[in-house]
N, C-alpha and C. Protein backbone atom coordinates (compact mmCIF):
# COMPACT_ATOMS: atom_id res chain seq x y z
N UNK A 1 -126.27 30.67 -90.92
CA UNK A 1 -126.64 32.01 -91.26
C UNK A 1 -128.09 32.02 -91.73
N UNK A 2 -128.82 32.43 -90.78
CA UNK A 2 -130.29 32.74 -91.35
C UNK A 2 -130.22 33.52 -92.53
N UNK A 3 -131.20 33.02 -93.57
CA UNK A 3 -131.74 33.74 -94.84
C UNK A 3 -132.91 34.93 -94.38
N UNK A 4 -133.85 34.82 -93.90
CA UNK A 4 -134.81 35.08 -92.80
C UNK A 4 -135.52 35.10 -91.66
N UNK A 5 -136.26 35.77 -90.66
CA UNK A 5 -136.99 35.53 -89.78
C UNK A 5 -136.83 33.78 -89.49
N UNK A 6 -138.06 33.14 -90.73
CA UNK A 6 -138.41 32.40 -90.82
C UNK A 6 -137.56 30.95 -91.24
N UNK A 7 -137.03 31.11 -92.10
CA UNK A 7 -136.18 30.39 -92.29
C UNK A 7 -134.93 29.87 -92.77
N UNK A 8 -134.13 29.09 -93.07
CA UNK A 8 -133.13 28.55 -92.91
C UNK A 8 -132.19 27.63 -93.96
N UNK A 9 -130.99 28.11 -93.64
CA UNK A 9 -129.97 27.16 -95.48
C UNK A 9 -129.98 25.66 -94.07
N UNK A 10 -129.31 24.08 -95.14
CA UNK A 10 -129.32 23.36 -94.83
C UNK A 10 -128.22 23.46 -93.81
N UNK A 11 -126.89 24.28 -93.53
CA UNK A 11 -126.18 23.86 -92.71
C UNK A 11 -126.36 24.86 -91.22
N UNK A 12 -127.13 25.40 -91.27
CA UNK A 12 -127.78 25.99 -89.98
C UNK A 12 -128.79 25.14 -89.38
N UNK A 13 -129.42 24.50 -90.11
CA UNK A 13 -130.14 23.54 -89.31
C UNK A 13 -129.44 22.31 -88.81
N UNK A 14 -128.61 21.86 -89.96
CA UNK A 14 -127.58 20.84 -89.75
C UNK A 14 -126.77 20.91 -88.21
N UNK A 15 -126.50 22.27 -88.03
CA UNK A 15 -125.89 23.20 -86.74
C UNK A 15 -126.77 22.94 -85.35
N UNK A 16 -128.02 23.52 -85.87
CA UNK A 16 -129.30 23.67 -84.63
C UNK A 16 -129.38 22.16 -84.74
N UNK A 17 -129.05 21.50 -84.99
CA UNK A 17 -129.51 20.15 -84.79
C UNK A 17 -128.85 18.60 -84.54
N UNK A 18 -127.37 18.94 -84.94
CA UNK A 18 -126.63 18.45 -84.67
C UNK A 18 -126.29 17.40 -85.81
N UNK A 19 -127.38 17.42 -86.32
CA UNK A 19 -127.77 16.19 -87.59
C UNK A 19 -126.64 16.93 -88.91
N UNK A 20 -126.35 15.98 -89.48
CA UNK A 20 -125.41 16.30 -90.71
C UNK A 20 -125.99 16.74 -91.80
N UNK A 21 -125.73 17.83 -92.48
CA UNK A 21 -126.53 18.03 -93.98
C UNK A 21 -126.82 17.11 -94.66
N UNK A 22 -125.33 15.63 -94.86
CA UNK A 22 -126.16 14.49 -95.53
C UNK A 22 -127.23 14.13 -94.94
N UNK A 23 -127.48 13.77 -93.64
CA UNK A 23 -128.44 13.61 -93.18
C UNK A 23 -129.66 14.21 -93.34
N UNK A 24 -130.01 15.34 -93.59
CA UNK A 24 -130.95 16.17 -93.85
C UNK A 24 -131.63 16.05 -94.72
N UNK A 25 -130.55 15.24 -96.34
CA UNK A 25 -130.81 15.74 -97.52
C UNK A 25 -131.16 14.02 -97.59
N UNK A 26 -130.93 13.12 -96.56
CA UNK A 26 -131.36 11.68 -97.16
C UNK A 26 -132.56 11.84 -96.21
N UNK A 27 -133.05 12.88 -95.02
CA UNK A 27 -135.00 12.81 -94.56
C UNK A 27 -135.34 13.17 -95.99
N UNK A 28 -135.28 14.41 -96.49
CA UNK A 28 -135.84 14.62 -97.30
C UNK A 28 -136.16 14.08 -98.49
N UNK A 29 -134.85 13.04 -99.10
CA UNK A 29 -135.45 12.11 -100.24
C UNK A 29 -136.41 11.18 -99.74
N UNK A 30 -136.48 10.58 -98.91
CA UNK A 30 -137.27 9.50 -97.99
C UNK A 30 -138.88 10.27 -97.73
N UNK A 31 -138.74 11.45 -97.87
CA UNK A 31 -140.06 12.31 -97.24
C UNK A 31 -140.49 12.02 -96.18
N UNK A 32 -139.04 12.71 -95.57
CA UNK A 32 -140.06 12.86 -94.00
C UNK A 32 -139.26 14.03 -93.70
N UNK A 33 -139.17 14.64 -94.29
CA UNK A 33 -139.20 16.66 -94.20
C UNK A 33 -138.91 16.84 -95.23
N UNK A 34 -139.40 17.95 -95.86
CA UNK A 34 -139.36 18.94 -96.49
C UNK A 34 -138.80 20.61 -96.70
N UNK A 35 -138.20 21.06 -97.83
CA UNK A 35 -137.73 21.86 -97.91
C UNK A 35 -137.88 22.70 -99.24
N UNK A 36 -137.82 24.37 -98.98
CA UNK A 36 -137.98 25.20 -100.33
C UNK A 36 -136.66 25.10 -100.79
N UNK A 37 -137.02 25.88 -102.40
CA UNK A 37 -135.20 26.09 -102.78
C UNK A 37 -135.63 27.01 -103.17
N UNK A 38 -134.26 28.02 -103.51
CA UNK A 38 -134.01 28.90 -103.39
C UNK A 38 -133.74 29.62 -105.01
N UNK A 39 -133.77 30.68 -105.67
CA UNK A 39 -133.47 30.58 -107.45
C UNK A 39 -132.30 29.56 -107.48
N UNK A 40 -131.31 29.87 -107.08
CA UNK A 40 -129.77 29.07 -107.07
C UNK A 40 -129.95 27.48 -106.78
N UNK A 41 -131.24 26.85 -106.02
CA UNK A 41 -131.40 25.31 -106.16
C UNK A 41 -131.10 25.07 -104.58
N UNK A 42 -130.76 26.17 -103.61
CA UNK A 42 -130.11 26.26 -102.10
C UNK A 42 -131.58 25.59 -101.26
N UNK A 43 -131.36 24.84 -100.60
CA UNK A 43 -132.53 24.54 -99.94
C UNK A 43 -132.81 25.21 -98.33
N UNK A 44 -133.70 25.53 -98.21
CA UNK A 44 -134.07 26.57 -97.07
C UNK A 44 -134.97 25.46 -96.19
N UNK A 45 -135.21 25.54 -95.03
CA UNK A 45 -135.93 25.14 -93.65
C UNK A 45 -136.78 26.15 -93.01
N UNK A 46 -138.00 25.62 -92.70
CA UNK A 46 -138.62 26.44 -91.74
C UNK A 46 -137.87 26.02 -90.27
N UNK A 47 -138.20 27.54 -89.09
CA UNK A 47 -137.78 27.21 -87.91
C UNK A 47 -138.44 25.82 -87.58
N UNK A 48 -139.39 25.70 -87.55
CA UNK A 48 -140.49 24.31 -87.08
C UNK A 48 -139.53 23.07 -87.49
N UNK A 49 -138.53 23.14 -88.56
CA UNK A 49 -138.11 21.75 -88.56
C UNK A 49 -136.79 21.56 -87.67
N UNK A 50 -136.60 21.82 -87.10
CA UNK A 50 -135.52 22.01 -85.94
C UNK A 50 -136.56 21.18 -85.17
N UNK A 51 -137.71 21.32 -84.49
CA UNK A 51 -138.46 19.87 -83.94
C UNK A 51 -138.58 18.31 -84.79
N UNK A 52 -138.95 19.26 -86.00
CA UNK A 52 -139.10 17.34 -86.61
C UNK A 52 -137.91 16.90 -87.12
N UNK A 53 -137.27 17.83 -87.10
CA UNK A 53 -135.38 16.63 -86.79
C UNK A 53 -135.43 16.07 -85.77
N UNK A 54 -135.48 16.53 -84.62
CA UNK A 54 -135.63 15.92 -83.39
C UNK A 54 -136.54 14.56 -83.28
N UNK A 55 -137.37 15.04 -83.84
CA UNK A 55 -138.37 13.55 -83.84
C UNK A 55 -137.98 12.63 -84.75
N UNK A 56 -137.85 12.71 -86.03
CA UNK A 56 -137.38 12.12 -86.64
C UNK A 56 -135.73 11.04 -86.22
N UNK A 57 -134.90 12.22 -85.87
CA UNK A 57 -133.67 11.52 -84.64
C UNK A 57 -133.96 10.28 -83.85
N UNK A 58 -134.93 10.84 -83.23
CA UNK A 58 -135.51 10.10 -82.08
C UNK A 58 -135.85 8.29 -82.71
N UNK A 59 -136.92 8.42 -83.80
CA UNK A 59 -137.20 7.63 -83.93
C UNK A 59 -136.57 6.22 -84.55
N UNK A 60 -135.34 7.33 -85.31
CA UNK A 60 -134.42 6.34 -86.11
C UNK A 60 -133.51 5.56 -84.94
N UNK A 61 -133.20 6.14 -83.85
CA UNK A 61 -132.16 6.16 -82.72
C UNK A 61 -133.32 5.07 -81.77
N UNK A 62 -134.69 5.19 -82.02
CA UNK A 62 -135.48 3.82 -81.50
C UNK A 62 -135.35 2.51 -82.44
N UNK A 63 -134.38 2.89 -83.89
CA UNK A 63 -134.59 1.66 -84.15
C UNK A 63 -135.41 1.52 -85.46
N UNK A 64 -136.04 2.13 -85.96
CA UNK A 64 -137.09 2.21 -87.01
C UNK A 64 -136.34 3.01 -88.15
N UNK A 65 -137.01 1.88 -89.25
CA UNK A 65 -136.32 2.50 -90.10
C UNK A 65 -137.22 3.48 -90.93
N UNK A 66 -136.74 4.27 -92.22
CA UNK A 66 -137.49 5.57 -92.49
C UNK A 66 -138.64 5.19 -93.14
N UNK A 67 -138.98 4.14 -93.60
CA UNK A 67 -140.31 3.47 -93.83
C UNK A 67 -141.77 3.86 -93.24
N UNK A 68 -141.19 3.35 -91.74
CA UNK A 68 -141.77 3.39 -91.07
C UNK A 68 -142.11 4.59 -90.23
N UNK A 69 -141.10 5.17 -90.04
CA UNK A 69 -141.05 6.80 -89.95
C UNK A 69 -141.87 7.50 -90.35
N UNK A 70 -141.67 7.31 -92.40
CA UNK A 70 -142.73 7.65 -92.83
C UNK A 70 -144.31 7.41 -92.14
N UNK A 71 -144.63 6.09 -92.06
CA UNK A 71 -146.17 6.36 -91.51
C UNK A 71 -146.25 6.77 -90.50
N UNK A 72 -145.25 7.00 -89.35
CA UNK A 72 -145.83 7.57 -88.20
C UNK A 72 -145.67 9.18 -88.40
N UNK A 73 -144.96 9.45 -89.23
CA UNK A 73 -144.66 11.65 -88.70
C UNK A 73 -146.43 12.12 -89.36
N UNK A 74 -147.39 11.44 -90.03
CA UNK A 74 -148.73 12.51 -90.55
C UNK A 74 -149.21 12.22 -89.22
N UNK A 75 -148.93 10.98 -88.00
CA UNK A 75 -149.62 11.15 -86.95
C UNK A 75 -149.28 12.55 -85.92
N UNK A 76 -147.64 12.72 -86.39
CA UNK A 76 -147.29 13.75 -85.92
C UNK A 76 -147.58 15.33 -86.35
N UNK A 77 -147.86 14.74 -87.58
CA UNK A 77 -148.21 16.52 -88.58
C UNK A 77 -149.34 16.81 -88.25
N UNK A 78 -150.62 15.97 -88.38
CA UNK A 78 -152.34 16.45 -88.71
C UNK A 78 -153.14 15.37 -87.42
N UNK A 79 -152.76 14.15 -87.01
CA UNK A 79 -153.48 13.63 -86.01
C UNK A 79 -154.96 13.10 -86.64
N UNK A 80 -155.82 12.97 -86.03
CA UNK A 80 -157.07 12.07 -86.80
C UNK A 80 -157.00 10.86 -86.22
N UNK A 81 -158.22 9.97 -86.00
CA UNK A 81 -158.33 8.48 -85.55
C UNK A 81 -157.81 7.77 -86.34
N UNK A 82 -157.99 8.07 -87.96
CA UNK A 82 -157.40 7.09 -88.45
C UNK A 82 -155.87 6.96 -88.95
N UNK A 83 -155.32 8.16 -88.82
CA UNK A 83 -153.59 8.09 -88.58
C UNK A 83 -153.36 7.94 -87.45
N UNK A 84 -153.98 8.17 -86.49
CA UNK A 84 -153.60 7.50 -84.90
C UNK A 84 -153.40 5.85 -85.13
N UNK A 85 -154.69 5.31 -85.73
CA UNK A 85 -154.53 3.89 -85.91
C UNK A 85 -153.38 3.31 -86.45
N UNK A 86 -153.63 3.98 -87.52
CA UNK A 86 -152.10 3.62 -88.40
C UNK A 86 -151.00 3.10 -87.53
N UNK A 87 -150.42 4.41 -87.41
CA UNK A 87 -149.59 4.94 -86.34
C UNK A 87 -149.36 4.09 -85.31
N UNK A 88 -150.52 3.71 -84.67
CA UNK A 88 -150.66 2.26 -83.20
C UNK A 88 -149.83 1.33 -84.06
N UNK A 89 -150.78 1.15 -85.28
CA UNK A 89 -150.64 -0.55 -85.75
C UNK A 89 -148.49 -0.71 -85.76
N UNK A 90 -148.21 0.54 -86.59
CA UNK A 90 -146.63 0.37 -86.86
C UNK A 90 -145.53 0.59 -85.85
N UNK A 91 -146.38 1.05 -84.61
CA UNK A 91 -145.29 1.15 -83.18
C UNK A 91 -145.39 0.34 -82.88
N UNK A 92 -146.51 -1.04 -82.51
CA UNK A 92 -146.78 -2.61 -82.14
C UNK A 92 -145.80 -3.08 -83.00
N UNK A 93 -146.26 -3.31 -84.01
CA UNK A 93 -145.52 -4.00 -85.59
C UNK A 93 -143.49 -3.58 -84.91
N UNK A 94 -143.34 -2.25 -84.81
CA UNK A 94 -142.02 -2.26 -84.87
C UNK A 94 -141.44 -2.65 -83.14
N UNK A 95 -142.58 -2.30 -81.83
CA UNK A 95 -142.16 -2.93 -80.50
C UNK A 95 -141.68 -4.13 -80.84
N UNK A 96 -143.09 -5.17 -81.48
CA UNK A 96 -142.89 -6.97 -81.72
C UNK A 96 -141.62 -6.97 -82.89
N UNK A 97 -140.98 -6.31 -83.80
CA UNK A 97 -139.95 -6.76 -84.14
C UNK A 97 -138.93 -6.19 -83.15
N UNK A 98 -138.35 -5.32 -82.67
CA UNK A 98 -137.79 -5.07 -81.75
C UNK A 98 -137.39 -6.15 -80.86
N UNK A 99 -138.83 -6.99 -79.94
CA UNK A 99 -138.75 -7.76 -79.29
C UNK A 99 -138.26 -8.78 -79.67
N UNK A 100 -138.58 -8.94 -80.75
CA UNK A 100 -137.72 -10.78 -81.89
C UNK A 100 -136.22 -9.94 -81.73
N UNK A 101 -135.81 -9.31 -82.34
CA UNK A 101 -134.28 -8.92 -82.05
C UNK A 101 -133.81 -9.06 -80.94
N UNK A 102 -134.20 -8.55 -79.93
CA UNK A 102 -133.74 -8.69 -78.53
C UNK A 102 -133.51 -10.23 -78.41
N UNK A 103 -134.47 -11.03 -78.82
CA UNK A 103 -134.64 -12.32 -78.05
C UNK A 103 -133.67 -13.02 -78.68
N UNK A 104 -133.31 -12.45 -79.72
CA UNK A 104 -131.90 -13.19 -81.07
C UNK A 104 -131.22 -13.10 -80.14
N UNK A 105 -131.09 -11.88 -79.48
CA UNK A 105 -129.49 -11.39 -79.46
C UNK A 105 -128.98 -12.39 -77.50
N UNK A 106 -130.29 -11.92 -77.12
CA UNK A 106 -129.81 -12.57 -76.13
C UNK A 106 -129.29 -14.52 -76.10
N UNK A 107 -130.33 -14.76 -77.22
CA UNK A 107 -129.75 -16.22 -77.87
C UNK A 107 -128.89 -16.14 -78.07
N UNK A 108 -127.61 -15.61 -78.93
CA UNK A 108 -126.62 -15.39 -79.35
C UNK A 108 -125.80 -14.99 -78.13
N UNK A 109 -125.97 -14.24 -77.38
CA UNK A 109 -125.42 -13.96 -76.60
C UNK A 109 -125.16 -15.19 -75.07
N UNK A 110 -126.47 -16.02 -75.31
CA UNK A 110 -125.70 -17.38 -74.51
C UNK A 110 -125.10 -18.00 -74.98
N UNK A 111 -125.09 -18.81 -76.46
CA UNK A 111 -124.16 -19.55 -77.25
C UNK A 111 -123.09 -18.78 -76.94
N UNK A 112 -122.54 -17.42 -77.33
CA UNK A 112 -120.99 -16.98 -77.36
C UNK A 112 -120.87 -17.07 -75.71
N UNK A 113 -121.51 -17.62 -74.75
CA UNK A 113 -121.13 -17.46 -73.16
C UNK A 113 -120.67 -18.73 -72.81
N UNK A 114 -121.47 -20.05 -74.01
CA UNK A 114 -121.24 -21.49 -73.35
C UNK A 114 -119.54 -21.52 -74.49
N UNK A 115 -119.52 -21.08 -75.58
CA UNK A 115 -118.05 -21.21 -76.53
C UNK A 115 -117.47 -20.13 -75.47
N UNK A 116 -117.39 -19.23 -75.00
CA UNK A 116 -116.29 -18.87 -74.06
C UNK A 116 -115.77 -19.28 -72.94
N UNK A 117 -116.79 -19.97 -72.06
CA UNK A 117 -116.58 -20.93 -71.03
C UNK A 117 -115.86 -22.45 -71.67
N UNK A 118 -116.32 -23.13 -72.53
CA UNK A 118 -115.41 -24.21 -73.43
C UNK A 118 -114.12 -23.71 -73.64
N UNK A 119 -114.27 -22.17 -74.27
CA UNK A 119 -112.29 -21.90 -74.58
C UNK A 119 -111.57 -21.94 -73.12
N UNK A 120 -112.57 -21.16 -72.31
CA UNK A 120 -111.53 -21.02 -71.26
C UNK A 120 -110.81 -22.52 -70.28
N UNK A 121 -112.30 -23.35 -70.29
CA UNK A 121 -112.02 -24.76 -69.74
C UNK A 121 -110.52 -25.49 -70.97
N UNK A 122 -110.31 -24.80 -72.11
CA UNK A 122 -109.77 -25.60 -73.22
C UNK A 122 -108.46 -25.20 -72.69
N UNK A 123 -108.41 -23.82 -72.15
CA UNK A 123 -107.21 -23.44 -72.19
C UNK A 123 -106.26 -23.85 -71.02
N UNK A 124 -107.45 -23.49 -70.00
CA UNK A 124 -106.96 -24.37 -68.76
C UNK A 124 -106.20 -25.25 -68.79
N UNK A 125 -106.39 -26.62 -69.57
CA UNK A 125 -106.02 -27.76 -69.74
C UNK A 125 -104.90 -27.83 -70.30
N UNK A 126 -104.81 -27.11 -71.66
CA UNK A 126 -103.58 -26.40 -72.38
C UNK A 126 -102.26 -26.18 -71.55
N UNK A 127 -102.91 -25.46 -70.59
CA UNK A 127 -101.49 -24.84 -69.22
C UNK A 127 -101.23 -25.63 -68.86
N UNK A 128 -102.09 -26.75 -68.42
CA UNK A 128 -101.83 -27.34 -67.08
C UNK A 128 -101.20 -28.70 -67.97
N UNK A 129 -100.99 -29.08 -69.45
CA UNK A 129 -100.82 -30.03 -69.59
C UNK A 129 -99.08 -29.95 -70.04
């Protein structure tokens, strides 16, 4: 239920967005959106944050945690060379950890291929003995 034109209680956006009010209310302790309140303490949304949920979504769903979030959304708010930089340095920083994870997992993921091929050779033997 819109309050106004402009903007919005937490479970209409929660709605437009798919994102959960907890969710909403743990961007906002983290600061990476913001919100008015209302006399009663009700917290209101501009339409505009119905995008930076989205982005914000996005980025957590790449993997990054709100840390990091944090330094990239002022590249998204105001722009400038030197929040662009920023911004570069912590999408590298979080690609190259990304990439170390991957390379775990696929490690891990041959060890559990050579112990499943051993059970199955184990079991074989099992039957047949």
């Amino acid at each position: 239920m819109t309050t106004s034109a402009t903007t919005m209680k937490i479970g209409e956006l929660a709605r437009l967005t798919g994102v959960s009010a907890r969710s909403l209310r743990y961007y906002e302790q983290q600061g990476l959106m913001h919100s008015t309140r209302s006399v009663g303490g009700q917290r209101h949304y501009a339409a505009t944050d119905v995008s930076r949920v989205e982005v914000v979504r996005r980025l957590f769903d790449a993997g990054l945690s709100s840390k990091v979030i944090a330094r990239l959304l002022p590249c998204v708010d105001v722009g400038g060379p030197e929040i662009a930089e920023d911004a570069f340095t912590a999408m590298v920083g979080e690609r190259d950890r990304l990439t170390a994870d991957i390379a775990r997992l696929v490690e891990a993921r041959a060890a559990l291929d050579e112990l499943i091929e051993t059970n199955t050779r184990y079991r074989r033997e099992i039957g047949a003995g």
